[in-house]
PDB file of N, CA and C in Angstrom:
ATOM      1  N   UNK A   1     -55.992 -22.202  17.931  1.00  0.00           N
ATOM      2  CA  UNK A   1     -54.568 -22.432  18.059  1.00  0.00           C
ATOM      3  C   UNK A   1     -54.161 -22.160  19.498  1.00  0.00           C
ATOM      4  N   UNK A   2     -52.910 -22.717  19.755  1.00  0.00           N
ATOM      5  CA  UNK A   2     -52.936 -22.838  21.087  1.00  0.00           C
ATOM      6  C   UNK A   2     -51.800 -21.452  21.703  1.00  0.00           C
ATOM      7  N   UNK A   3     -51.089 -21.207  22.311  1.00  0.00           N
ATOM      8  CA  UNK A   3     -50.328 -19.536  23.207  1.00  0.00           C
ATOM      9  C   UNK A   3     -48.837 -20.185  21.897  1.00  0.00           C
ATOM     10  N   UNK A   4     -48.306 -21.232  21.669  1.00  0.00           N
ATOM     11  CA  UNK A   4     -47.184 -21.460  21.435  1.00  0.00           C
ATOM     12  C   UNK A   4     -47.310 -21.591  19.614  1.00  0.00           C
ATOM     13  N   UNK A   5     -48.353 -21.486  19.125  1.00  0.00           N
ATOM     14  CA  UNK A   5     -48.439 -21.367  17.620  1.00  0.00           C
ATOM     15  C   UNK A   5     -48.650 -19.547  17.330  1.00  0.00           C
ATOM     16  N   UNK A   6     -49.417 -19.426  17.913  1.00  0.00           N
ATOM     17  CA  UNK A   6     -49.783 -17.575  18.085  1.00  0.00           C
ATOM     18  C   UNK A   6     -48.248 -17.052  18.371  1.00  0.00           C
ATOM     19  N   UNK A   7     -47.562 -17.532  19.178  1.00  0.00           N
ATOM     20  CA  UNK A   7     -46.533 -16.979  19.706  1.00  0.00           C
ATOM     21  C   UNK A   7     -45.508 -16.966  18.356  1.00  0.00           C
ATOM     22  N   UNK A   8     -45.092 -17.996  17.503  1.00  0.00           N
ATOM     23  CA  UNK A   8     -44.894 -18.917  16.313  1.00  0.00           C
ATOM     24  C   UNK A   8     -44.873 -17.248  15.397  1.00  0.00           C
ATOM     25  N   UNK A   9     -46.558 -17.170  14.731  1.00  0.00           N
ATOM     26  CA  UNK A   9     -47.206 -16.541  13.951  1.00  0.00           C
ATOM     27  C   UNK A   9     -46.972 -15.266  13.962  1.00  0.00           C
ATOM     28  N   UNK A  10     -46.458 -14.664  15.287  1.00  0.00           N
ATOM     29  CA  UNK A  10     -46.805 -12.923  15.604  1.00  0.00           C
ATOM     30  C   UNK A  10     -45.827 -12.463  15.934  1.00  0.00           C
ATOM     31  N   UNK A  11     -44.548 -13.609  16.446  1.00  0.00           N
ATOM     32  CA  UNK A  11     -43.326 -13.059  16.390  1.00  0.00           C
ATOM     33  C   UNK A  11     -43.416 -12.685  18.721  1.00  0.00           C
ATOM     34  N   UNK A  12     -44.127 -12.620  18.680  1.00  0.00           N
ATOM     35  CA  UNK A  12     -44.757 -12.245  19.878  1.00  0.00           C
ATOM     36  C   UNK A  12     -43.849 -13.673  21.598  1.00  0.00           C
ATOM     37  N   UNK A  13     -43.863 -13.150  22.425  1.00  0.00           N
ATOM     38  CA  UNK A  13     -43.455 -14.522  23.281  1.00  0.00           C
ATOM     39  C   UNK A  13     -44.702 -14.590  24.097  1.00  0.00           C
ATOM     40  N   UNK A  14     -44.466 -16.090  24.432  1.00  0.00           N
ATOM     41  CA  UNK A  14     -45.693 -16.222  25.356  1.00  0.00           C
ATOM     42  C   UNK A  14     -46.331 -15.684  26.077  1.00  0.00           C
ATOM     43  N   UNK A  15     -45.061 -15.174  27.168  1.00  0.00           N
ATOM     44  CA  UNK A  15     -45.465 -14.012  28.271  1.00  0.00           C
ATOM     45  C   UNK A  15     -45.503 -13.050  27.823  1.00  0.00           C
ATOM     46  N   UNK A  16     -45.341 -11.897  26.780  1.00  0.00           N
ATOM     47  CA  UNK A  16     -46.050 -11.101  25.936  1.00  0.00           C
ATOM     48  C   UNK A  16     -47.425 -11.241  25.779  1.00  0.00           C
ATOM     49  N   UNK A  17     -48.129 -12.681  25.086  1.00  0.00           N
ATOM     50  CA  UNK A  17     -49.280 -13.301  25.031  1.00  0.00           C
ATOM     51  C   UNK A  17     -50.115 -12.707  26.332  1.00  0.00           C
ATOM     52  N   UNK A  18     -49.727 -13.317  27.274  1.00  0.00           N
ATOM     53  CA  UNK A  18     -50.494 -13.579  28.501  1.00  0.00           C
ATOM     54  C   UNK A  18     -50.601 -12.227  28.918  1.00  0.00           C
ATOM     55  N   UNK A  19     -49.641 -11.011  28.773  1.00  0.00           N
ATOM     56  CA  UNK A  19     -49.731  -9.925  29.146  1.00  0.00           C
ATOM     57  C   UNK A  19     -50.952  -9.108  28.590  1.00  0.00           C
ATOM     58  N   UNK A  20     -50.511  -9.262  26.962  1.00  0.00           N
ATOM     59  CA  UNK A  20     -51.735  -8.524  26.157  1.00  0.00           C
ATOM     60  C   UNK A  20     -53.011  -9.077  26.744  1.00  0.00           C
ATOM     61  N   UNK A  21     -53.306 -10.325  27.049  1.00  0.00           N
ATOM     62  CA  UNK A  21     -54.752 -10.629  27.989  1.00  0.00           C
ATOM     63  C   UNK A  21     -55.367 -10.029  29.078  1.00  0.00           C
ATOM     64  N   UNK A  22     -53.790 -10.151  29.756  1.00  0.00           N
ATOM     65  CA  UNK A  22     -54.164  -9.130  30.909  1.00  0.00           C
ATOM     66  C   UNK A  22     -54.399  -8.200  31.269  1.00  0.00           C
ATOM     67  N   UNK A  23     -54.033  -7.192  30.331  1.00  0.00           N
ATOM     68  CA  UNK A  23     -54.298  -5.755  29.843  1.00  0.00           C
ATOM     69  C   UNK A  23     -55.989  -5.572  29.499  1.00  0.00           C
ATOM     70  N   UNK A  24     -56.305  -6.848  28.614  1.00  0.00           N
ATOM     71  CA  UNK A  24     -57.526  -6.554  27.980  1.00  0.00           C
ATOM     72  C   UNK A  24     -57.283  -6.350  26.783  1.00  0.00           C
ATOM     73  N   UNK A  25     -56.048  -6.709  26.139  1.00  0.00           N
ATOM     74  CA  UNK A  25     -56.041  -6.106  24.550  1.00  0.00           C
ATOM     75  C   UNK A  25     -56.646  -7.208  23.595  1.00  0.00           C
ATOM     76  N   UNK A  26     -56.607  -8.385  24.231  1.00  0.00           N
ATOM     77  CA  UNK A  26     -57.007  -9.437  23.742  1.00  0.00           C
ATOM     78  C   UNK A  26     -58.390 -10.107  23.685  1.00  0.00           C
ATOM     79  N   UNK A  27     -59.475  -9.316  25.119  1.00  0.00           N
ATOM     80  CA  UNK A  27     -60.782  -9.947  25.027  1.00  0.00           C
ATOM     81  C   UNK A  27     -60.590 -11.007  25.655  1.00  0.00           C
ATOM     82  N   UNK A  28     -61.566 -11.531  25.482  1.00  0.00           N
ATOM     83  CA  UNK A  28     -61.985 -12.467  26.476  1.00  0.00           C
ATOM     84  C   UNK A  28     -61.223 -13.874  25.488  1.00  0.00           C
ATOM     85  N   UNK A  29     -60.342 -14.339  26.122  1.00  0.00           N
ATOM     86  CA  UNK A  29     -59.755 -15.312  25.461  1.00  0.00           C
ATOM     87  C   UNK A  29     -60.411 -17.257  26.029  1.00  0.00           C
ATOM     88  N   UNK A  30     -60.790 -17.580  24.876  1.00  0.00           N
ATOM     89  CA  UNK A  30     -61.274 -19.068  25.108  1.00  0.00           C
ATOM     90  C   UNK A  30     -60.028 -19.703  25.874  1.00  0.00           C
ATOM     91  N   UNK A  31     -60.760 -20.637  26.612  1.00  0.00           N
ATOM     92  CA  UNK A  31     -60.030 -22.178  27.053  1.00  0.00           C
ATOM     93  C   UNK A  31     -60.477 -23.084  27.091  1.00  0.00           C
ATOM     94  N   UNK A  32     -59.110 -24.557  26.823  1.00  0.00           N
ATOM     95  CA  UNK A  32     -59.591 -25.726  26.654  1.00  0.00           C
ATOM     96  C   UNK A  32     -59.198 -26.296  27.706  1.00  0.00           C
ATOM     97  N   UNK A  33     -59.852 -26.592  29.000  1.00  0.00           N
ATOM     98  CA  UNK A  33     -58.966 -26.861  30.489  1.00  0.00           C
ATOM     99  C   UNK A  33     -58.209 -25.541  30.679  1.00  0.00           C
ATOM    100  N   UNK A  34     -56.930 -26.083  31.103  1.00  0.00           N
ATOM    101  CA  UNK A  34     -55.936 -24.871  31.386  1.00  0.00           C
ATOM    102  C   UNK A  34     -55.505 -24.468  29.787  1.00  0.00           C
ATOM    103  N   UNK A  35     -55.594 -24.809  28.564  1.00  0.00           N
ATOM    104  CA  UNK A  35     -55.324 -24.234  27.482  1.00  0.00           C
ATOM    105  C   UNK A  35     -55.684 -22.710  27.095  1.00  0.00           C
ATOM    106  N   UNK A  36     -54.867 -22.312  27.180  1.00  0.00           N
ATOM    107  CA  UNK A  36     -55.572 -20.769  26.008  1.00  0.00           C
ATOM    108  C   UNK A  36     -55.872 -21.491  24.512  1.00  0.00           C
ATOM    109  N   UNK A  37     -57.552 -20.698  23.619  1.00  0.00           N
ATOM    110  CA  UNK A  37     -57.670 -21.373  22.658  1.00  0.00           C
ATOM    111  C   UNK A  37     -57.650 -20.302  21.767  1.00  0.00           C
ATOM    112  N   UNK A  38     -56.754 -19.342  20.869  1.00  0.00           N
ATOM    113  CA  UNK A  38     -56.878 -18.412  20.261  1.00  0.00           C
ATOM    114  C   UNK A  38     -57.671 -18.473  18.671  1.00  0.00           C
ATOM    115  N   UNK A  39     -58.233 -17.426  18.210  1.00  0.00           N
ATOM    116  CA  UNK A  39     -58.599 -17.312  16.956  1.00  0.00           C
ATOM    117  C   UNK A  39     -57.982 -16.682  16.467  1.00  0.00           C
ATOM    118  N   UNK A  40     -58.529 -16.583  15.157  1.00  0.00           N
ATOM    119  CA  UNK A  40     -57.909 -16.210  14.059  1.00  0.00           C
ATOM    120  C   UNK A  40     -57.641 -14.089  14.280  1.00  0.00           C
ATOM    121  N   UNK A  41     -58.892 -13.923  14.878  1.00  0.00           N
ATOM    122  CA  UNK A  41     -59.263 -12.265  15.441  1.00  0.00           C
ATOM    123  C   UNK A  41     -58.287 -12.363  16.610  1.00  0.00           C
ATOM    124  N   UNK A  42     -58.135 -13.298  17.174  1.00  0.00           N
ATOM    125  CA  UNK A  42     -56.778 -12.829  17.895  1.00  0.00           C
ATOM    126  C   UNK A  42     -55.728 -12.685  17.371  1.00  0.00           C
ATOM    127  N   UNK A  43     -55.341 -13.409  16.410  1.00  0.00           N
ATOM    128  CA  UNK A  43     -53.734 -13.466  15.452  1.00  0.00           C
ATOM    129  C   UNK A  43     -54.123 -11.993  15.173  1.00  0.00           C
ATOM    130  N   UNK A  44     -55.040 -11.597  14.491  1.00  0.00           N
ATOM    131  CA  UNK A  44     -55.073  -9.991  13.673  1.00  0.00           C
ATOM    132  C   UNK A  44     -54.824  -9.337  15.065  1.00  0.00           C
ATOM    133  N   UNK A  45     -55.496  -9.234  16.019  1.00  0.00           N
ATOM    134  CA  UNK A  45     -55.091  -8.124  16.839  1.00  0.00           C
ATOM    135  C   UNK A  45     -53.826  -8.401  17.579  1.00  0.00           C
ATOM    136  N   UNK A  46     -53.142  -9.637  17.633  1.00  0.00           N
ATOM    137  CA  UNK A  46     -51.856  -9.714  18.090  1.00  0.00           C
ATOM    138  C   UNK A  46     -50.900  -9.232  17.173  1.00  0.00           C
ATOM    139  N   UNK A  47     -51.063  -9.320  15.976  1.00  0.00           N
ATOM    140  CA  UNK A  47     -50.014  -8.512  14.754  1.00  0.00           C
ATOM    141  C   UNK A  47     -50.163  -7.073  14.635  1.00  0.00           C
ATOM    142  N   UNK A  48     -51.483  -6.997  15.036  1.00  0.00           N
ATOM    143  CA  UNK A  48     -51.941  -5.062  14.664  1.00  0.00           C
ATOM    144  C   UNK A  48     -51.068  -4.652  16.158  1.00  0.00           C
ATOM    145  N   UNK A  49     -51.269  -5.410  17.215  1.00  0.00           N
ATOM    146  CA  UNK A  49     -50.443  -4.950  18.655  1.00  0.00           C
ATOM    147  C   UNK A  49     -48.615  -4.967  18.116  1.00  0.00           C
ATOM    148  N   UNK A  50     -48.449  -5.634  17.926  1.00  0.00           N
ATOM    149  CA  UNK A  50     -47.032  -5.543  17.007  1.00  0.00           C
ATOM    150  C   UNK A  50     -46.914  -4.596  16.323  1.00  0.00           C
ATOM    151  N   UNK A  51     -47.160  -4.528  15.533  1.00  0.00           N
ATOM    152  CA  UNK A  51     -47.321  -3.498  14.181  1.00  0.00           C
ATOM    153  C   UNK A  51     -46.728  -1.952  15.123  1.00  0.00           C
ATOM    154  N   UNK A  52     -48.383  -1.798  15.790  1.00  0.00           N
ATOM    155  CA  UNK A  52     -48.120  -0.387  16.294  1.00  0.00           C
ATOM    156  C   UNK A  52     -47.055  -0.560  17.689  1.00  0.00           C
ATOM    157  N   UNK A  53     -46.353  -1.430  18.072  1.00  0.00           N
ATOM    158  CA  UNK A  53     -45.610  -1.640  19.064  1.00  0.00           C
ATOM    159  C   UNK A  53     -44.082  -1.278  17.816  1.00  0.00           C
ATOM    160  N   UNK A  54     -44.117  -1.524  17.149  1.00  0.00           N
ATOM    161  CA  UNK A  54     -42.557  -1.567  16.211  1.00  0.00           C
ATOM    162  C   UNK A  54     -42.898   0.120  15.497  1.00  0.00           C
ATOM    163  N   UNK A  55     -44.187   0.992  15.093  1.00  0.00           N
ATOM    164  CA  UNK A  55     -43.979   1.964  15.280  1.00  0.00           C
ATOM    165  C   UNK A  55     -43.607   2.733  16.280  1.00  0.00           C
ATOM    166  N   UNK A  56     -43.501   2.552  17.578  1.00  0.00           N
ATOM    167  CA  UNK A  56     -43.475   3.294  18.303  1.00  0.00           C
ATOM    168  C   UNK A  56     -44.306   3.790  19.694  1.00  0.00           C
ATOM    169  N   UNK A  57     -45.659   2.721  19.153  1.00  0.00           N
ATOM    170  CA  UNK A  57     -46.430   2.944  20.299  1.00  0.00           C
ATOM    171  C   UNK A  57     -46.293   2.398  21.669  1.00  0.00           C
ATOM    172  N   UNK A  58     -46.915   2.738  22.978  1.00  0.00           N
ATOM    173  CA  UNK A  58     -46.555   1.869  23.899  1.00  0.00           C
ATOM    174  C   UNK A  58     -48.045   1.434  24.143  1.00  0.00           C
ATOM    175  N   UNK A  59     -47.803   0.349  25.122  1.00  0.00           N
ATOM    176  CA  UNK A  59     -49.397  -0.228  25.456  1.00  0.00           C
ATOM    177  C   UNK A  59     -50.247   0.451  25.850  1.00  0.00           C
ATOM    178  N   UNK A  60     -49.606   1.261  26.909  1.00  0.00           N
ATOM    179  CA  UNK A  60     -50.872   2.204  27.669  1.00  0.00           C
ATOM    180  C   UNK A  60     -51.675   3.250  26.741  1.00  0.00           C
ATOM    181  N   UNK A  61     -50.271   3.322  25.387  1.00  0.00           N
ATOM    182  CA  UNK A  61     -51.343   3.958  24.053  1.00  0.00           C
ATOM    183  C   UNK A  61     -52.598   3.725  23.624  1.00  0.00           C
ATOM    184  N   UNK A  62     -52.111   2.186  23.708  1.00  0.00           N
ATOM    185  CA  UNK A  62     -52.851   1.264  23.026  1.00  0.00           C
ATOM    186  C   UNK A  62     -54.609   0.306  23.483  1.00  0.00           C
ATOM    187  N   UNK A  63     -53.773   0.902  24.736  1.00  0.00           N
ATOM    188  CA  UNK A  63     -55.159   0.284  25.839  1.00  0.00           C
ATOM    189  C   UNK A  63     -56.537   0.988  25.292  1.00  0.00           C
ATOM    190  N   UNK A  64     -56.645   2.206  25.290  1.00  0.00           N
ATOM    191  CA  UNK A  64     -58.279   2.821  25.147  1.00  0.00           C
ATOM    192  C   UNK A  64     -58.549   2.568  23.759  1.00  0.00           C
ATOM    193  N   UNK A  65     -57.750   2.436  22.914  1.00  0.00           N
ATOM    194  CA  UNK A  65     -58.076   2.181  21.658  1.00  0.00           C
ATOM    195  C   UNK A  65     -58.670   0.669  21.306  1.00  0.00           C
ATOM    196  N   UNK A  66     -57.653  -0.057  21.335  1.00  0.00           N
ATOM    197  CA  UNK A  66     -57.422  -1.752  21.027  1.00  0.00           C
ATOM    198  C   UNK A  66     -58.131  -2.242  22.230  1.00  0.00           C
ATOM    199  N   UNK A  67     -58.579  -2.265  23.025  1.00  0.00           N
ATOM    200  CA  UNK A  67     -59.002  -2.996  24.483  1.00  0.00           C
ATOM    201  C   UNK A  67     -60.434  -2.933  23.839  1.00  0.00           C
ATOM    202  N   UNK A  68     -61.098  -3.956  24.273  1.00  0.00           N
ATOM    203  CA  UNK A  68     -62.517  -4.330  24.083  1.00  0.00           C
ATOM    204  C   UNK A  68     -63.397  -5.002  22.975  1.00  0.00           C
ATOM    205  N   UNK A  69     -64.438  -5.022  22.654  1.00  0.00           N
ATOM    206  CA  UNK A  69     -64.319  -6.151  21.299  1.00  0.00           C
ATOM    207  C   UNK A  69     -64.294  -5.776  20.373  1.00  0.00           C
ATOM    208  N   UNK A  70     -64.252  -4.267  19.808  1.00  0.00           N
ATOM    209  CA  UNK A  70     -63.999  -3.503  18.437  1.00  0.00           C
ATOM    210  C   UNK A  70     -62.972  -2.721  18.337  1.00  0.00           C
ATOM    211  N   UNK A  71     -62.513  -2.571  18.021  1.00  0.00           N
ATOM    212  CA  UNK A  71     -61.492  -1.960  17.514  1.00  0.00           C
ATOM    213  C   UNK A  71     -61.625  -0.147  17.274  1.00  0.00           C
ATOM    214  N   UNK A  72     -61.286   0.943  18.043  1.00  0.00           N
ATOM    215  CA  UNK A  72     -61.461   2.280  17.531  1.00  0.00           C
ATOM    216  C   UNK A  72     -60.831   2.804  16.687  1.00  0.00           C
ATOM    217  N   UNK A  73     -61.229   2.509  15.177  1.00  0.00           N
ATOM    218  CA  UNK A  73     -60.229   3.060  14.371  1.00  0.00           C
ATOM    219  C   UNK A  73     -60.023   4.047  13.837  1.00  0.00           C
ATOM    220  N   UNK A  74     -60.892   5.096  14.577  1.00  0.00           N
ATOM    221  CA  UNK A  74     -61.006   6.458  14.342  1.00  0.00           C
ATOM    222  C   UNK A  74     -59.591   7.341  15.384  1.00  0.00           C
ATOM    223  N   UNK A  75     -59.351   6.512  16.305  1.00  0.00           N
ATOM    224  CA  UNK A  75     -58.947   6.829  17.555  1.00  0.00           C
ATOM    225  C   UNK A  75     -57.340   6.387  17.397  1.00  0.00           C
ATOM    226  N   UNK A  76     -57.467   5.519  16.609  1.00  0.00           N
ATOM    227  CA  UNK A  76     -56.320   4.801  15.796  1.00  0.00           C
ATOM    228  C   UNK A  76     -55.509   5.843  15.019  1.00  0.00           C
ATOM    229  N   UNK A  77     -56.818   6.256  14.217  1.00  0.00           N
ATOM    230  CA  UNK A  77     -56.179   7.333  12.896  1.00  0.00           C
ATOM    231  C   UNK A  77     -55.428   8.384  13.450  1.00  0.00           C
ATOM    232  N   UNK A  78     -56.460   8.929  15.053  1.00  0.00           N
ATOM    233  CA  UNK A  78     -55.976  10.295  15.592  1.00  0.00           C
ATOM    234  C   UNK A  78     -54.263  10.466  16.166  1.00  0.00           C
ATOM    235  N   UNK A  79     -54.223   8.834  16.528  1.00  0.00           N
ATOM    236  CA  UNK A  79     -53.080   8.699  17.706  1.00  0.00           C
ATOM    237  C   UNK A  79     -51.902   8.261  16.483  1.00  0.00           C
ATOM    238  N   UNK A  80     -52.234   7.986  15.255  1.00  0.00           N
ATOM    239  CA  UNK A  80     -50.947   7.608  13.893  1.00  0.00           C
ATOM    240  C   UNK A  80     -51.057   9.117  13.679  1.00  0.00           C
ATOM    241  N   UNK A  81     -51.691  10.131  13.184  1.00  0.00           N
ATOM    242  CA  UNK A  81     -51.177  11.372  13.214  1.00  0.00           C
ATOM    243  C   UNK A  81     -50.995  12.456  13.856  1.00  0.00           C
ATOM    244  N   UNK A  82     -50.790  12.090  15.256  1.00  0.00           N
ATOM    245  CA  UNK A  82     -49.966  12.564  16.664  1.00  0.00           C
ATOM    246  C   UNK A  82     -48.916  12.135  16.342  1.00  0.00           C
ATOM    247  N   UNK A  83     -48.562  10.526  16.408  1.00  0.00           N
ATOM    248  CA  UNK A  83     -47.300  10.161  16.238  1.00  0.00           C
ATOM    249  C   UNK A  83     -46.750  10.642  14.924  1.00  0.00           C
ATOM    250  N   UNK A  84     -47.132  10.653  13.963  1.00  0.00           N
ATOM    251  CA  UNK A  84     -46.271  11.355  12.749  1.00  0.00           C
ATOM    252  C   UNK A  84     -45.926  13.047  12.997  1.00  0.00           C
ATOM    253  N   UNK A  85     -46.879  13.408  13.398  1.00  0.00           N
ATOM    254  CA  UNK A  85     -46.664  14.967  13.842  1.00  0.00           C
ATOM    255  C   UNK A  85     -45.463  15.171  14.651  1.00  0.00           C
ATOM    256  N   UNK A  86     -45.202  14.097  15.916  1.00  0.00           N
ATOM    257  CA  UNK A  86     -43.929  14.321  16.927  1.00  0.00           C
ATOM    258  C   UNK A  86     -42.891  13.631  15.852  1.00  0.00           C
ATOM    259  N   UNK A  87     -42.805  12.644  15.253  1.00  0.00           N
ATOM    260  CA  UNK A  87     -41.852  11.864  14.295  1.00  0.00           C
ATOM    261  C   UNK A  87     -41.106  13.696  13.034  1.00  0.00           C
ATOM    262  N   UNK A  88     -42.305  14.099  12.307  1.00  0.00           N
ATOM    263  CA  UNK A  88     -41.866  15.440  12.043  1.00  0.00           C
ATOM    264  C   UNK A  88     -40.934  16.116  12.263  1.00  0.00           C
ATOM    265  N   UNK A  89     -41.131  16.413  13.816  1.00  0.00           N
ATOM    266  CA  UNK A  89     -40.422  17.404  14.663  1.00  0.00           C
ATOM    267  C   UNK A  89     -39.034  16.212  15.238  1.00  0.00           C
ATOM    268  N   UNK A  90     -39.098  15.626  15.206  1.00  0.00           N
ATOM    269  CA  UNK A  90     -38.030  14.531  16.112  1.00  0.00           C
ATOM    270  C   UNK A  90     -37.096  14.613  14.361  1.00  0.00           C
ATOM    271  N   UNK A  91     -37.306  14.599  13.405  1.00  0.00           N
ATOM    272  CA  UNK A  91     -36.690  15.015  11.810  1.00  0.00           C
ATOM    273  C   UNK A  91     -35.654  16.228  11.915  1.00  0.00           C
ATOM    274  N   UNK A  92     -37.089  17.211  12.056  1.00  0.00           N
ATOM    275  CA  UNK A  92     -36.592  18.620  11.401  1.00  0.00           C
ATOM    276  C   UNK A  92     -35.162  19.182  12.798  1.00  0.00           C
ATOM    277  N   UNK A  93     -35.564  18.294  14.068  1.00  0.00           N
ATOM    278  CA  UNK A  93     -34.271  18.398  15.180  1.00  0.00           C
ATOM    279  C   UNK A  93     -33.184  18.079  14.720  1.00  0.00           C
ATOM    280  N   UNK A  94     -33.391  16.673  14.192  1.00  0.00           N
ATOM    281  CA  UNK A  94     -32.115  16.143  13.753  1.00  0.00           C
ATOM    282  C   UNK A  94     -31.660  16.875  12.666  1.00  0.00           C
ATOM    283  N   UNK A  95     -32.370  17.192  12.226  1.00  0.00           N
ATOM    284  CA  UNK A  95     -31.717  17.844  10.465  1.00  0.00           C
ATOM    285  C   UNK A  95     -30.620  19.068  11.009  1.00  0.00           C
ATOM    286  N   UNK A  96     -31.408  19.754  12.032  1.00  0.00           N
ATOM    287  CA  UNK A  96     -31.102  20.526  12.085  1.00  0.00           C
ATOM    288  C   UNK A  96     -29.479  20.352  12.854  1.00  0.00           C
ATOM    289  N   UNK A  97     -29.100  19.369  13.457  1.00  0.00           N
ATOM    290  CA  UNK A  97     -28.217  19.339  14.665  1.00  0.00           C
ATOM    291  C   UNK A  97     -27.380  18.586  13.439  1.00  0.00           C
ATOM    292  N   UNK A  98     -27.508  18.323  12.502  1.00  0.00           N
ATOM    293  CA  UNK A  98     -26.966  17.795  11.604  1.00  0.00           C
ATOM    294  C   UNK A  98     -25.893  18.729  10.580  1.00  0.00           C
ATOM    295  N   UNK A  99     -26.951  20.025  10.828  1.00  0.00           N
ATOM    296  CA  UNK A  99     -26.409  20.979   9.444  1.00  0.00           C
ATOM    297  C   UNK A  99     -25.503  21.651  10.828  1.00  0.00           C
ATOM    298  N   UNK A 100     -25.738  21.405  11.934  1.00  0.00           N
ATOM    299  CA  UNK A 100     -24.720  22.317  12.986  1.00  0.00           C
ATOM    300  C   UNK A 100     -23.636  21.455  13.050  1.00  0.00           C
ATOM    301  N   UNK A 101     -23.531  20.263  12.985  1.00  0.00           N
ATOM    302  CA  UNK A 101     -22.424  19.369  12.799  1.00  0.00           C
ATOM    303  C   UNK A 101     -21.670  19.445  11.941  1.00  0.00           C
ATOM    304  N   UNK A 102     -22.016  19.497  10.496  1.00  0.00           N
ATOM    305  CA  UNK A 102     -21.726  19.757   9.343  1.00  0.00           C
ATOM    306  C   UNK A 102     -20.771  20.960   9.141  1.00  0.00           C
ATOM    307  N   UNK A 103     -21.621  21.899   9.952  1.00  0.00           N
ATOM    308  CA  UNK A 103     -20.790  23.515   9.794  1.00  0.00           C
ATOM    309  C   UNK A 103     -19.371  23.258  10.589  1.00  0.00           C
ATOM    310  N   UNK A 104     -19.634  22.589  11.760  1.00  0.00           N
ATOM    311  CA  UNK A 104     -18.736  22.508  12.580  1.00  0.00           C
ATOM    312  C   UNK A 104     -17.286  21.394  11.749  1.00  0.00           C
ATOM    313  N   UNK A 105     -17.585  20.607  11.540  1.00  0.00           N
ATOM    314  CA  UNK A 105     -16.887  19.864  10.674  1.00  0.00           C
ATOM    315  C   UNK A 105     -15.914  20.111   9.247  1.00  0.00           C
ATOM    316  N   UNK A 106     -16.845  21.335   8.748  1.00  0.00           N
ATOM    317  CA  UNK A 106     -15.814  22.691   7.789  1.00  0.00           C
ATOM    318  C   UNK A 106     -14.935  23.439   8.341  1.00  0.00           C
ATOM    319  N   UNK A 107     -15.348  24.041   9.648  1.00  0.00           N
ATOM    320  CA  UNK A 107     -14.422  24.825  10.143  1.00  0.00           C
ATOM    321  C   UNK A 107     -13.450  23.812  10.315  1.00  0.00           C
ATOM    322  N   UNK A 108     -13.641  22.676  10.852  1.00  0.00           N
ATOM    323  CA  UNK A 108     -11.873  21.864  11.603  1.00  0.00           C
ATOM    324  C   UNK A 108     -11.431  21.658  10.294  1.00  0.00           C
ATOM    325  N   UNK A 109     -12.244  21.434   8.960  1.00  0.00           N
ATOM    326  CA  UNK A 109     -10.817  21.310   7.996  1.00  0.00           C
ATOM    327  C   UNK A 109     -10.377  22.080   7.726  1.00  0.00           C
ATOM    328  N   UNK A 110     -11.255  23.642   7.748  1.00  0.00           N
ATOM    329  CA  UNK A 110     -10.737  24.854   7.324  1.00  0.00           C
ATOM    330  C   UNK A 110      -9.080  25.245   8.582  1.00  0.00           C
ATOM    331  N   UNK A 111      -9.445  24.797   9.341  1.00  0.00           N
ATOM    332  CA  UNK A 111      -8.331  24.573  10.506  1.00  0.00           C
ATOM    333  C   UNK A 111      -7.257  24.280  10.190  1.00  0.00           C
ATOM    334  N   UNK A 112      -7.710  22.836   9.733  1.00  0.00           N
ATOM    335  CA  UNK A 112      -6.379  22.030   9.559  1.00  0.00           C
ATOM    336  C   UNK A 112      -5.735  22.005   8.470  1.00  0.00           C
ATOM    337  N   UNK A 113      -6.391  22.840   7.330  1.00  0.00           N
ATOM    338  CA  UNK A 113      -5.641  23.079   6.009  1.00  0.00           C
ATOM    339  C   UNK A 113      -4.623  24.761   6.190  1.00  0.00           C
ATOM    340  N   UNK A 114      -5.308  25.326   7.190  1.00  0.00           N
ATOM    341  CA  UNK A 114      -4.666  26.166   7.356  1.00  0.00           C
ATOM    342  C   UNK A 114      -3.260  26.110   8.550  1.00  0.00           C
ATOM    343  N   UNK A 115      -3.524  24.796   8.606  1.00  0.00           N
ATOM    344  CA  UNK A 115      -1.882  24.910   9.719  1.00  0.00           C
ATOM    345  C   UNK A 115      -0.835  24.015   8.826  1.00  0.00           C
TER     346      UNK A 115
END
């Protein structure tokens, strides 16, 4: 398939495309003349680059892992429960700035019922 069906499929834009190549996330990508000729192992690793791009990851995450012709999915596992570990704590902050809001928000009615 050619940069503008992939692009289609993955939600992804062209120059996105061409970037992930350039990085190396993509491997060694076929051509037909000046065509990029993608496979099907590219669609998977252009959606798995998505995927962990809409969790939260950034590329340079993504580089030692996803870059090259296999996939580290051990390295994968380590860096999804890093990110859930900080996601945790980025929670229990909010919860917390939440129940301080909350408190704060009793007192002004307690305020304003009392005037």
């Amino acid at each position: 398939m050619y940069i503008g069906e992939l692009a289609r499929l993955t939600g992804a834009t062209p120059k996105a495309l061409r970037h992930y190549e350039a990085l190396g996330l993509l491997g060694e990508v076929r051509r037909a003349g000046a065509y990029r000729r993608y496979s099907q192992q590219d669609l998977a690793q252009v959606t798995l680059i998505r995927q962990a791009q809409a969790l939260g990851f950034r590329l340079a995450e993504l580089l030692p892992i996803l870059a090259g012709i296999d996939t580290d999915w051990a390295a994968l596992g380590r860096h999804i429960a890093a990110k859930r570990s900080q996601l945790q704590e980025e929670i229990a902050r909010l919860q917390a700035l939440d129940a301080r809001l909350l408190a704060i928000d009793g007192e002004i009615k307690d305020c304003l019922q009392r005037a």
